[in-house]
C-alpha atoms as a PDB file:
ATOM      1  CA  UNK A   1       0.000   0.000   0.000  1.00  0.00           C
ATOM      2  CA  UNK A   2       1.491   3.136  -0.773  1.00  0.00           C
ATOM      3  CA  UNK A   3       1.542   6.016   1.275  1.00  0.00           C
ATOM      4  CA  UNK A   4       1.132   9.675   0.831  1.00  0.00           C
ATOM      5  CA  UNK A   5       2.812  12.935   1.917  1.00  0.00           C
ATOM      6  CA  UNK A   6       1.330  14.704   4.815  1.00  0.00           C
ATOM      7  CA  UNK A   7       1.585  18.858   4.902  1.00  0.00           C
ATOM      8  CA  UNK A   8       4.309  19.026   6.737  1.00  0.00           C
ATOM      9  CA  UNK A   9       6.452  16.750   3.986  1.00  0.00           C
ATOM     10  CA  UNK A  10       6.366  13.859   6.292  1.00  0.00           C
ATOM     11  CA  UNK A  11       5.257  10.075   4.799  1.00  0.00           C
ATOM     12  CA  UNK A  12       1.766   9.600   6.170  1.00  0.00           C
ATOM     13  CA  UNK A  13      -0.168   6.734   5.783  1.00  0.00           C
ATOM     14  CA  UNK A  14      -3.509   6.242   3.051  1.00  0.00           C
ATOM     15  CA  UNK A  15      -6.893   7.331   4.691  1.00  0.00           C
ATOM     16  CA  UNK A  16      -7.913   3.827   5.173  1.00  0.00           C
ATOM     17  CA  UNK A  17      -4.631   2.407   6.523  1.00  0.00           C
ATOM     18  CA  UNK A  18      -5.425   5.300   9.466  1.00  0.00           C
ATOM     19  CA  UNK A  19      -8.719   4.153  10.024  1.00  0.00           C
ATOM     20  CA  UNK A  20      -7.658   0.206  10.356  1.00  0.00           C
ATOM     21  CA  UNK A  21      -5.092   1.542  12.541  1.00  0.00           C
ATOM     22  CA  UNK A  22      -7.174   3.425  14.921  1.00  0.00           C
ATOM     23  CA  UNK A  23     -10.128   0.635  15.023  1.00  0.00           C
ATOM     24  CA  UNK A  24      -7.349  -1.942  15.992  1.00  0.00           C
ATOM     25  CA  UNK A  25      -7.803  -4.068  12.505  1.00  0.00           C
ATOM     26  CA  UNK A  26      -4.386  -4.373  11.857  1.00  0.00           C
ATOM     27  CA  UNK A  27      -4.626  -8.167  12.401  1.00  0.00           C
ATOM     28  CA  UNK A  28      -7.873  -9.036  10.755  1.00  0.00           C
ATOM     29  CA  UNK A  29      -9.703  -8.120  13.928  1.00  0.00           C
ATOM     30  CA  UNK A  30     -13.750  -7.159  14.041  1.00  0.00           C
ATOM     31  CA  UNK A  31     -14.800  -3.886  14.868  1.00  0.00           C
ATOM     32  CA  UNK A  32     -15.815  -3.230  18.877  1.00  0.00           C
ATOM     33  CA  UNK A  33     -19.185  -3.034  19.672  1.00  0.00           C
ATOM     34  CA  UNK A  34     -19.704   0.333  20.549  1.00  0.00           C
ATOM     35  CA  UNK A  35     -22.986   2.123  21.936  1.00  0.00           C
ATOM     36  CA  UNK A  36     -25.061   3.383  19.360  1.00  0.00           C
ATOM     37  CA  UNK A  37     -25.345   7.412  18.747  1.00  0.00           C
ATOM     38  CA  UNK A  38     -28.511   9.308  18.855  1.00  0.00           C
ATOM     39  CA  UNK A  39     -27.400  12.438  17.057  1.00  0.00           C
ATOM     40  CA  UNK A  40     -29.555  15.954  17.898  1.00  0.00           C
ATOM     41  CA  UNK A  41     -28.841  19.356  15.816  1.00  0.00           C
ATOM     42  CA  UNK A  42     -30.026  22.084  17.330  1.00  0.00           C
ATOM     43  CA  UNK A  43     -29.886  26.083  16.181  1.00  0.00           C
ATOM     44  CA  UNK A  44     -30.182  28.811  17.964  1.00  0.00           C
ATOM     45  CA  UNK A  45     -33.321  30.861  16.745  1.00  0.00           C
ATOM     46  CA  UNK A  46     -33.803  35.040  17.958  1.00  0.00           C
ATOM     47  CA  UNK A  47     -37.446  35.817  19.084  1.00  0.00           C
ATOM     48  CA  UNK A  48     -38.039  39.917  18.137  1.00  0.00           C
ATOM     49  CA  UNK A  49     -35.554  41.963  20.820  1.00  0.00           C
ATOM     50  CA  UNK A  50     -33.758  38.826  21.410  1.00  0.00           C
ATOM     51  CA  UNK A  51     -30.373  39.900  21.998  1.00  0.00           C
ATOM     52  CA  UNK A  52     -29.485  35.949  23.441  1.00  0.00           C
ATOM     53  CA  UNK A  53     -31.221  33.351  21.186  1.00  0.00           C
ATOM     54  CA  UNK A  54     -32.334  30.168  22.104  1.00  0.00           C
ATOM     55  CA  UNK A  55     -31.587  26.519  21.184  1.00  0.00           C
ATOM     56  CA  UNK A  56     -34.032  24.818  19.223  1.00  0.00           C
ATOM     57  CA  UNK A  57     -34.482  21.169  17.854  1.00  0.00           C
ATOM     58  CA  UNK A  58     -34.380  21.161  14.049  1.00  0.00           C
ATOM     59  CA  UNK A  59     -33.386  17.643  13.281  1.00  0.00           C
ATOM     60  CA  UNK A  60     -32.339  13.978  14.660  1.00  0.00           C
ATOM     61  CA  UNK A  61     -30.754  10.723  13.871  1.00  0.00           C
ATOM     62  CA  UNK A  62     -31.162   7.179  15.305  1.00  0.00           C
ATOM     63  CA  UNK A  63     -30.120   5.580  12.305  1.00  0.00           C
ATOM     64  CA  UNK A  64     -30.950   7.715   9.734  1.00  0.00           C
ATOM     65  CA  UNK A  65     -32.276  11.855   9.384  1.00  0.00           C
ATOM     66  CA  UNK A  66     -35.680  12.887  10.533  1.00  0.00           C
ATOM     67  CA  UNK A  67     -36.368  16.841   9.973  1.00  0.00           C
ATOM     68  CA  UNK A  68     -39.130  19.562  11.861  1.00  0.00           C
ATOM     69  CA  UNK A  69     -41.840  20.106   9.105  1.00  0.00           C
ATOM     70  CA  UNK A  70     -42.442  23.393   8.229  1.00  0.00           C
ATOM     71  CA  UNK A  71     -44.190  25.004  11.095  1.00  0.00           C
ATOM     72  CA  UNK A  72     -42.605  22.989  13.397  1.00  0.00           C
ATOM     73  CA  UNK A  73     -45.461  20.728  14.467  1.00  0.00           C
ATOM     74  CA  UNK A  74     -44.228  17.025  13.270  1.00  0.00           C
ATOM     75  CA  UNK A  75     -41.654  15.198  12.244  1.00  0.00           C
ATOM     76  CA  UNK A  76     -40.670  14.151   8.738  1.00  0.00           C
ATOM     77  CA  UNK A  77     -40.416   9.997   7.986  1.00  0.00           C
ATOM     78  CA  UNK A  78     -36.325   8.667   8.584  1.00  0.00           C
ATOM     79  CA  UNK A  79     -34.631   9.324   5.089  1.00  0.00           C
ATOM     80  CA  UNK A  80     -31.115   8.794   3.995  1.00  0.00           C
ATOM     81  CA  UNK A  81     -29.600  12.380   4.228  1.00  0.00           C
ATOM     82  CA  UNK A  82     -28.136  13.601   0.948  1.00  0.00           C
ATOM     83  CA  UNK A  83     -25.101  16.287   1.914  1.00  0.00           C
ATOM     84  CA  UNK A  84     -23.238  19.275   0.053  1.00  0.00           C
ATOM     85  CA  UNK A  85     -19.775  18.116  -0.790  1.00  0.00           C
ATOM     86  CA  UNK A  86     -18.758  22.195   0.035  1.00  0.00           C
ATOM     87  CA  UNK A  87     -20.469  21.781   3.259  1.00  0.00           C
ATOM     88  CA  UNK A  88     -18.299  18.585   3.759  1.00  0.00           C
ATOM     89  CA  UNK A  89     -14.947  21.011   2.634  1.00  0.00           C
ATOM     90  CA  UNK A  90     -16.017  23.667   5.179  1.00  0.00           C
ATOM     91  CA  UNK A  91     -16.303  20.958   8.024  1.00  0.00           C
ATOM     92  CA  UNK A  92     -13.111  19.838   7.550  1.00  0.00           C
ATOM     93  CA  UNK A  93     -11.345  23.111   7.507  1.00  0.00           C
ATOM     94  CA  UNK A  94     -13.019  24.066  11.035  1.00  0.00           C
ATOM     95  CA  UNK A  95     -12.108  20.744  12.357  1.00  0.00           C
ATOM     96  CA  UNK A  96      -8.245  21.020  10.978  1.00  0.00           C
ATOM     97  CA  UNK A  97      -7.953  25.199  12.657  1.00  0.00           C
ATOM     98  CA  UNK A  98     -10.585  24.643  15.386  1.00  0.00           C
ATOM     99  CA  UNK A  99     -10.723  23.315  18.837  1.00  0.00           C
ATOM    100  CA  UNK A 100     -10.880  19.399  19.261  1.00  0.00           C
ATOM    101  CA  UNK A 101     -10.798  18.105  23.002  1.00  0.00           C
ATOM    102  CA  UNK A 102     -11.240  14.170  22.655  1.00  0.00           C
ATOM    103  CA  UNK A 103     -10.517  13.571  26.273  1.00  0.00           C
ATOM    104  CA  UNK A 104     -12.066  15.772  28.190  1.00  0.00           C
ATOM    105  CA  UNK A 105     -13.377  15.145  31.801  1.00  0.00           C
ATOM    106  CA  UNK A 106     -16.314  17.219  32.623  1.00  0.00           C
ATOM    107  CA  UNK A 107     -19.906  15.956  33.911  1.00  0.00           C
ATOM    108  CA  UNK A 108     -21.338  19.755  33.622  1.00  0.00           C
ATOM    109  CA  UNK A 109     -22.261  21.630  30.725  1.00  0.00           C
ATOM    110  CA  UNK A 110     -21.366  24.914  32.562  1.00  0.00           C
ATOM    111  CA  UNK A 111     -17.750  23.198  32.997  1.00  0.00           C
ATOM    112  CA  UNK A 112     -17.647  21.584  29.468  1.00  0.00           C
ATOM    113  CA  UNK A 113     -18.154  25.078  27.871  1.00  0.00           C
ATOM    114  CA  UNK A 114     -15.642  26.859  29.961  1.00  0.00           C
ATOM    115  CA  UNK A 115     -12.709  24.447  28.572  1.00  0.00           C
ATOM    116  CA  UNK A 116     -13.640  25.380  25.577  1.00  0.00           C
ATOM    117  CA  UNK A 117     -13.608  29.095  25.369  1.00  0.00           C
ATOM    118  CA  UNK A 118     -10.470  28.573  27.293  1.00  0.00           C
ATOM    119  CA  UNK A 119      -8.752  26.431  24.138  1.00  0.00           C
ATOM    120  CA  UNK A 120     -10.614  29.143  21.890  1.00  0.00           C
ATOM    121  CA  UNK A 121      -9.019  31.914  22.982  1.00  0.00           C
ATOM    122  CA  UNK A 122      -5.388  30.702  24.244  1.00  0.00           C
ATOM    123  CA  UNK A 123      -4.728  27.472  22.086  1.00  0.00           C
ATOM    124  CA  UNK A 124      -6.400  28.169  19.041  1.00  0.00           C
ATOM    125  CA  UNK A 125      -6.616  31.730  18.940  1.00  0.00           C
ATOM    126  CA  UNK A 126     -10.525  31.139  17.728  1.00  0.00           C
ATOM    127  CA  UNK A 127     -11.688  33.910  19.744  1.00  0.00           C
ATOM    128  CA  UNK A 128     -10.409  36.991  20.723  1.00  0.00           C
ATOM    129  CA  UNK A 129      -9.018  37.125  23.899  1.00  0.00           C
ATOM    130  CA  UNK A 130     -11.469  39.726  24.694  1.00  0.00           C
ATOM    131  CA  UNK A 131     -13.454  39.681  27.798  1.00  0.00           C
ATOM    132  CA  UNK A 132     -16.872  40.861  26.311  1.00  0.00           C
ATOM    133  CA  UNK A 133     -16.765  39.128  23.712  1.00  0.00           C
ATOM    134  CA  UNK A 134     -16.228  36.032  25.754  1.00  0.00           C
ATOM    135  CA  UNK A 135     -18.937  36.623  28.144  1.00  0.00           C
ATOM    136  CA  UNK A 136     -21.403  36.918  25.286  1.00  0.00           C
ATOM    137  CA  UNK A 137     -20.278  33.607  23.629  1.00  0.00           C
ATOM    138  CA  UNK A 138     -20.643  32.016  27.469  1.00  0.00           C
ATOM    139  CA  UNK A 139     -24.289  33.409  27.572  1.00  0.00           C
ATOM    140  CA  UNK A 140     -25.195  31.930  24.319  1.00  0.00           C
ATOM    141  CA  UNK A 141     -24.141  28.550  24.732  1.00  0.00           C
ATOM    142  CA  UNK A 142     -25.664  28.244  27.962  1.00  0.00           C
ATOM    143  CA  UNK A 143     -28.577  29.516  26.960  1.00  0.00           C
ATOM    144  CA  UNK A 144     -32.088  27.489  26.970  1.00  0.00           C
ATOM    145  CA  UNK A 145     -32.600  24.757  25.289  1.00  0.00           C
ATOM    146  CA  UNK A 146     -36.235  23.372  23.623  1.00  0.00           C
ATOM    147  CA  UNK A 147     -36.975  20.356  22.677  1.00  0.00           C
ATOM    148  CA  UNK A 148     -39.282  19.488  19.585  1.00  0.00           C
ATOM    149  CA  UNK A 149     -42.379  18.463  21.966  1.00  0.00           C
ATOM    150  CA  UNK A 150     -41.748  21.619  24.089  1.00  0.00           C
ATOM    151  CA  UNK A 151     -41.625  23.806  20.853  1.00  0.00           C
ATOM    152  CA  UNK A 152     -44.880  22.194  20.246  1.00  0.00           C
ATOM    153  CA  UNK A 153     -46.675  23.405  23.625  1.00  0.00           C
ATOM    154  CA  UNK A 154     -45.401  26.622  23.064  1.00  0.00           C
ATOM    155  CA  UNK A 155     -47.037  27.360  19.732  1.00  0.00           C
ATOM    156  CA  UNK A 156     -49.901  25.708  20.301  1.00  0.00           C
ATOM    157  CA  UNK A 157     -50.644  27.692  23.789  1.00  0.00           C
ATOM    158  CA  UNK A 158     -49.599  30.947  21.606  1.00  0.00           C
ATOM    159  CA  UNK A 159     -52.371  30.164  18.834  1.00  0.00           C
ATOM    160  CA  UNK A 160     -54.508  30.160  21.260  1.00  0.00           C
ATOM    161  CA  UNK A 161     -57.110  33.382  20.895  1.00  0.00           C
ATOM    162  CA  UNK A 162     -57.535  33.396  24.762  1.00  0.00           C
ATOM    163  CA  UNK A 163     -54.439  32.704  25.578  1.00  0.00           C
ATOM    164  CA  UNK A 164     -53.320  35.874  26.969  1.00  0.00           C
ATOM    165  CA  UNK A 165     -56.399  36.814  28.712  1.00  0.00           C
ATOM    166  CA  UNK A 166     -56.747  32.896  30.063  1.00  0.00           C
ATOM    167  CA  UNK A 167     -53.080  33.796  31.386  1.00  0.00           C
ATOM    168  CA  UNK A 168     -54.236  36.674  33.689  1.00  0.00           C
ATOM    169  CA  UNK A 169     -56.771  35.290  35.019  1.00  0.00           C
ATOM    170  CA  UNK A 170     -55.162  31.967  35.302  1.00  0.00           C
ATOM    171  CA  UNK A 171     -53.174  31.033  39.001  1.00  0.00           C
ATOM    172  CA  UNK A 172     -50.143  29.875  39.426  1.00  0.00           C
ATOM    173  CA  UNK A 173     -50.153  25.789  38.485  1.00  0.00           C
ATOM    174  CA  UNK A 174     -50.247  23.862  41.515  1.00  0.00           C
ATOM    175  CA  UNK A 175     -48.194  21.369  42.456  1.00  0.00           C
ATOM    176  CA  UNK A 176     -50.529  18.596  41.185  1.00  0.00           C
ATOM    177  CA  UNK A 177     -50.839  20.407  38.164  1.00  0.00           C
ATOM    178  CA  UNK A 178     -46.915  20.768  37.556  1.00  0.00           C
ATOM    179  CA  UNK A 179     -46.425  16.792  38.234  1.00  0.00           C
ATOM    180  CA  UNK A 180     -48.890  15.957  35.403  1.00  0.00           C
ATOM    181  CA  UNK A 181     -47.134  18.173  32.978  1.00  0.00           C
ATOM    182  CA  UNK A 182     -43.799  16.345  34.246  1.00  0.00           C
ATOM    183  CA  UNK A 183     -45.497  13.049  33.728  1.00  0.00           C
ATOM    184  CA  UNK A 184     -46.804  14.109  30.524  1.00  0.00           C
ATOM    185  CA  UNK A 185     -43.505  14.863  29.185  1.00  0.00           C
ATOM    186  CA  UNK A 186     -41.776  11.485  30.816  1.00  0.00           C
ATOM    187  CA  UNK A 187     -44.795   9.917  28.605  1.00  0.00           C
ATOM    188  CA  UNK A 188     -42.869  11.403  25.596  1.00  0.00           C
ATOM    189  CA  UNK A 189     -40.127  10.342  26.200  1.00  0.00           C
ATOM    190  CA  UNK A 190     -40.840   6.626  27.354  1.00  0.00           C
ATOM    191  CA  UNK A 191     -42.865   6.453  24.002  1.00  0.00           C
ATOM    192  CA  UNK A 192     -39.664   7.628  21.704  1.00  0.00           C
ATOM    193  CA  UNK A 193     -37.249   5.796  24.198  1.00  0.00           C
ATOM    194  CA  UNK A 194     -38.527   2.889  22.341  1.00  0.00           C
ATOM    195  CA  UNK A 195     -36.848   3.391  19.055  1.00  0.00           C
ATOM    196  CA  UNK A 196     -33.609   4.464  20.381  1.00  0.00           C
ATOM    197  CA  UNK A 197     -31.063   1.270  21.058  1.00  0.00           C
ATOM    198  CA  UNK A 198     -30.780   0.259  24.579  1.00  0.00           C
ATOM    199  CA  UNK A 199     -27.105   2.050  25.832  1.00  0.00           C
ATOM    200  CA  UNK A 200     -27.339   4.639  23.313  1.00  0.00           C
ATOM    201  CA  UNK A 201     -25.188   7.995  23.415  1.00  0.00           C
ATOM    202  CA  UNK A 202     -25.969  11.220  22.357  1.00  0.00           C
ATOM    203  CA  UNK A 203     -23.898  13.454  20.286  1.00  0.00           C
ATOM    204  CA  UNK A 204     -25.446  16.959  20.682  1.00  0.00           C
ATOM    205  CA  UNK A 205     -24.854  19.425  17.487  1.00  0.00           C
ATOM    206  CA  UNK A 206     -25.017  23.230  18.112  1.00  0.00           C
ATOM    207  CA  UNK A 207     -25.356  25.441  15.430  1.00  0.00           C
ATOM    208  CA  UNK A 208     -25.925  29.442  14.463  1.00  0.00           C
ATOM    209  CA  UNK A 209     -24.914  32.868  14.381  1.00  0.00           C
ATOM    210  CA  UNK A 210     -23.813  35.894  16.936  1.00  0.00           C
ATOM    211  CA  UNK A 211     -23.493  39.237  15.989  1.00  0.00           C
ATOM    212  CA  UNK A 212     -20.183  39.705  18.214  1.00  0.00           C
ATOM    213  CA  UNK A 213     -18.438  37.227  15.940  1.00  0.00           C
ATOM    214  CA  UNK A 214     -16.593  38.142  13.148  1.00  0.00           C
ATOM    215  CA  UNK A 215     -15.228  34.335  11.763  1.00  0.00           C
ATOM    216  CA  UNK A 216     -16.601  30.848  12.670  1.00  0.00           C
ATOM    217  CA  UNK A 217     -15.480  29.377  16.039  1.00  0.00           C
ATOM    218  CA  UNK A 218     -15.961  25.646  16.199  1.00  0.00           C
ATOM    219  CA  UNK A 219     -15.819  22.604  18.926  1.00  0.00           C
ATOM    220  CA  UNK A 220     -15.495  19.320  18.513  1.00  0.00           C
ATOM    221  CA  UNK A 221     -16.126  17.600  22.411  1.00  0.00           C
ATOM    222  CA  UNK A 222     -15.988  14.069  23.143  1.00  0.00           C
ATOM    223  CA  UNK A 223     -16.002  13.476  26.708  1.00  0.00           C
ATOM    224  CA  UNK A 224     -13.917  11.195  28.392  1.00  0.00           C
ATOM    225  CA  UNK A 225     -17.189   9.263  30.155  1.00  0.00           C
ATOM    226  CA  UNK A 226     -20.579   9.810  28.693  1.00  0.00           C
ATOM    227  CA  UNK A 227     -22.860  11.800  31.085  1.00  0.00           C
ATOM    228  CA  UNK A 228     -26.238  12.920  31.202  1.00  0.00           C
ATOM    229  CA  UNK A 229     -26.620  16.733  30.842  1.00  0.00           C
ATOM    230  CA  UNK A 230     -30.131  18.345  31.994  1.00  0.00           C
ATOM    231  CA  UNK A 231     -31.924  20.198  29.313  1.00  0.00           C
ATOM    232  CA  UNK A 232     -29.457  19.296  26.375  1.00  0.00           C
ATOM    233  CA  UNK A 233     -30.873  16.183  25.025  1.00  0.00           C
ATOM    234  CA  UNK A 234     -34.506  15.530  23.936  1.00  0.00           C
ATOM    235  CA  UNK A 235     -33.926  12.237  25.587  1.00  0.00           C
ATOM    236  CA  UNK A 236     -32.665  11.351  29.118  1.00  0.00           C
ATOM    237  CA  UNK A 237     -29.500   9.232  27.768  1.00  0.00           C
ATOM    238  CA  UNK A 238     -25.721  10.432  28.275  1.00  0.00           C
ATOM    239  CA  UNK A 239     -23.874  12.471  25.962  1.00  0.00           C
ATOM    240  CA  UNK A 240     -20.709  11.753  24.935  1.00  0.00           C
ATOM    241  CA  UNK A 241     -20.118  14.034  21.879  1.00  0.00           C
ATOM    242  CA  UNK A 242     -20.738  17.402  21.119  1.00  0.00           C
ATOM    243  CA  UNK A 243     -20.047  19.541  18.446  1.00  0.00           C
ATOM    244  CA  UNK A 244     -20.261  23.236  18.300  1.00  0.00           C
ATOM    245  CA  UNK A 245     -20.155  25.931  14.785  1.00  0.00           C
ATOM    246  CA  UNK A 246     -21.156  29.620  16.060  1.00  0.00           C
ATOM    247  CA  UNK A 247     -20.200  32.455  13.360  1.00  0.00           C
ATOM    248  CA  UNK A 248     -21.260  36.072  12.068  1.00  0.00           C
ATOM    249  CA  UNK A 249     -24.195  36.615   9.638  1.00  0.00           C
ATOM    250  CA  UNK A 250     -23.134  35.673   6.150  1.00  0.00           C
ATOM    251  CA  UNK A 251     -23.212  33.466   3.544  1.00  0.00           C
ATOM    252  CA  UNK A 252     -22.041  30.167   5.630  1.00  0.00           C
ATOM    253  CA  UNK A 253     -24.607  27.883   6.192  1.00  0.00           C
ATOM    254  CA  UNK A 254     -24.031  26.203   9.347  1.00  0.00           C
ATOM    255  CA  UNK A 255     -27.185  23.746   9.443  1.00  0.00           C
ATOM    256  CA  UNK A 256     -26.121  22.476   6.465  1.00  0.00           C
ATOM    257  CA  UNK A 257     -22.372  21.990   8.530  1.00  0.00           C
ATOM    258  CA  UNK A 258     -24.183  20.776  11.323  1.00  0.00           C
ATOM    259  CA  UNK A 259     -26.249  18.178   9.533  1.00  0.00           C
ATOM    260  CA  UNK A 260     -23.113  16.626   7.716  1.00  0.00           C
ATOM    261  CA  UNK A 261     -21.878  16.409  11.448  1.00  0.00           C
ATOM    262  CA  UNK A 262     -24.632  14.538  12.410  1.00  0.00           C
ATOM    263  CA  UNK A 263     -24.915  12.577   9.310  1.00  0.00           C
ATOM    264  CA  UNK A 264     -21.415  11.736  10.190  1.00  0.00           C
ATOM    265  CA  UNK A 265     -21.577  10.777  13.746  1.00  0.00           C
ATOM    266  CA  UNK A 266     -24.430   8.815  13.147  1.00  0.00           C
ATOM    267  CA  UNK A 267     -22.761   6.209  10.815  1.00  0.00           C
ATOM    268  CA  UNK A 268     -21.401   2.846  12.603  1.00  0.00           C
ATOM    269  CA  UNK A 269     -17.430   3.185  11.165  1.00  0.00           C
ATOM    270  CA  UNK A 270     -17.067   7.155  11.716  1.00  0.00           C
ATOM    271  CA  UNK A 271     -18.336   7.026  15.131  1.00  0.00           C
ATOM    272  CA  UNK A 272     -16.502   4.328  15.915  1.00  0.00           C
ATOM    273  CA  UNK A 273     -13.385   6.133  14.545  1.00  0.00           C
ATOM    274  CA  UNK A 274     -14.385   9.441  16.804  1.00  0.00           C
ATOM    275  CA  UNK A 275     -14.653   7.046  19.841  1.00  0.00           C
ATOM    276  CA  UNK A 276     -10.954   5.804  19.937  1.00  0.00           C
ATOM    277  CA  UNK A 277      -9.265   8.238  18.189  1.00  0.00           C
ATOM    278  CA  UNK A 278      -6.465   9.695  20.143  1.00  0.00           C
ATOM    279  CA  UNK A 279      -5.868  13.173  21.385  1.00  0.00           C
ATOM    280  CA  UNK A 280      -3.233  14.739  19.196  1.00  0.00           C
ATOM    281  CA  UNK A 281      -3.726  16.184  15.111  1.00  0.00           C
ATOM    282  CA  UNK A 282      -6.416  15.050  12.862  1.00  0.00           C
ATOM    283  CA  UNK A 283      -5.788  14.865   9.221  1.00  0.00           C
END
C-alpha cells in the first residue's frame, strides 16, 4: 500500500490504513461493539428583541435523518440524508484550525463550555481574547434549550385566541398540576425511548450565528465518560459528543455543517473512529 505525503512533507499513511489503525484491525480483527449514537442538531433561533437566542431542535438521527416540518409541528419519515460536498470542505477546515478536546473530563455543561472558550481563545486563537466578547459567547451557549415536543406546547398555547387573557386570570399551576405536565412529558419520552437502542449515546450538534463574531469558532467535544446533561438532550441518555459551529451573519450555512456532522456521527465506522481516536492532530 502506498503512502502519501502529509503537509508538513512527512510520509503519512492512506486514509484507510489510518482508520484500520485506529479501530485496531491491523490483524484481521472485528470492529468493537460500541454504543449506538442518537445524534440531535439544534440552532439557535432570535425571538423579536432577542439579543441571546435560544436553542431549538431542528433535526435527529437514530439511524438515519428525521427533519421539523415546516411550522414545526411534526416530524418528517427517517430518510437517507443527501449532503453538500462544500459543506463537507467547510467541516473539515473548522475541524483542521478549530478546537478538538477528545478527552475531556467534565460531567457539567457549565464546565464543558468553559474548557472550551479557554482552548478558543489561548490554544487556538478562535476567539479573541477579549473579555466581552467572551462573556457573550458564554451566555449563548448556555442559553435554553427546547426540545421538539416543548416547541410544540409553546405554539400551540400561543395560537390560542384566549391565551393571553386565560393567562391573567389563570393562578399559578399547583403542584398537582406541575407533576402531570412532568409526567406528561416522561410519557414522551418513554414512548420515543422505544426506538432508540438500549445504551445509546448522544452526540449533541449546536449550530448558528452571533453578531459579536466576526469568523466561525468551532468545537469538537468528546467526553472522556458519557454523562447525562439536563436540558441538552430531547432524551434522558448520556452524551458523549458534542459539536459546536457559532459564526457572524453571512453566507455560511451552518445547518447544512451541522447536519453533515450529524450525518457523520451517526454512521457505525465514523463514530466508531471518533470514539478511539487519540488526542493529538487530525488529518
Amino acid at each position: 500500500m502506498s503512502e502519501i505525503s502529509s503537509e508538513n512533507g512527512s510520509k503519512a499513511l492512506p486514509p484507510e490504513q489510518q482508520v484500520k489503525n485506529i479501530l485496531g484491525l491491523q490483524n484481521g480483527s472485528a470492529i468493537e461493539e460500541h454504543p449506538r449514537i442518537f445524534c440531535e442538531l439544534q440552532e439557535i433561533k432570535y425571538d423579536k428583541d432577542n439579543k441571546v437566542g435560544t436553542w431549538e431542535e431542528v433535526a435527529r438521527w437514530i439511524k438515519f435523518e428525521e427533519d421539523v416540518e415546516e411550522g414545526g409541528d411534526r416530524w418528517t419519515k427517517p430518510h437517507v440524508a443527501t449532503l453538500s460536498l462544500h459543506s463537507l470542505f467547510e467541516l473539515r477546515s473548522l475541524v483542521m484550525h478549530g478546537t478538538v478536546l477528545l478527552a475531556m473530563q467534565a460531567k457539567e455543561m457549565i464546565d464543558i463550555i468553559d474548557l472550551v472558550l479557554e482552548n478558543m481563545t489561548k490554544v487556538t486563537k478562535q476567539l479573541p481574547d477579549d473579555p466581552e466578547t467572551v462573556k457573550k459567547v458564554r451566555e449563548q451557549l448556555l442559553s435554553h434549550h427546547l426540545h421538539q415536543h416543548d416547541i410544540k406546547e409553546k405554539r400551540e398555547k400561543n395560537s390560542s385566541p384566549h391565551s393571553n387573557r386565560e393567562e391573567e386570570k389563570k393562578p399559578h399551576p399547583s403542584e398537582k398540576d406541575l407533576l402531570k405536565l412532568k409526567q406528561q412529558k416522561t410519557d414522551r419520552q418513554k414512548h420515543f425511548m422505544r426506538h432508540i437502542p438500549k445504551g445509546a449515546e448522544a452526540s449533541n450538534i449546536l449550530v448558528g450565528s452571533l453578531d459579536c463574531l466576526e469568523s466561525p469558532v468551532m468545537a469538537f467535544v468528546r467526553l472522556e465518560e458519557a454523562v447525562v446533561i439536563e436540558d441538552l438532550c430531547e432524551v434522558d441518555i448520556p452524551t458523549r459528543f458534542i459539536f459546536i459551529l457559532l459564526g457572524q451573519r453571512d453566507n455560511t450555512n451552518y445547518y447544512q455543517i451541522g447536519r453533515s456532522v450529524s450525518t457523520l456521527m451517526s454512521d457505525e465506522i465514523f463514530h466508531e473512529v471518533a470514539t478511539k481516536q487519540k488526542p493529538g492532530r487530525i488529518y
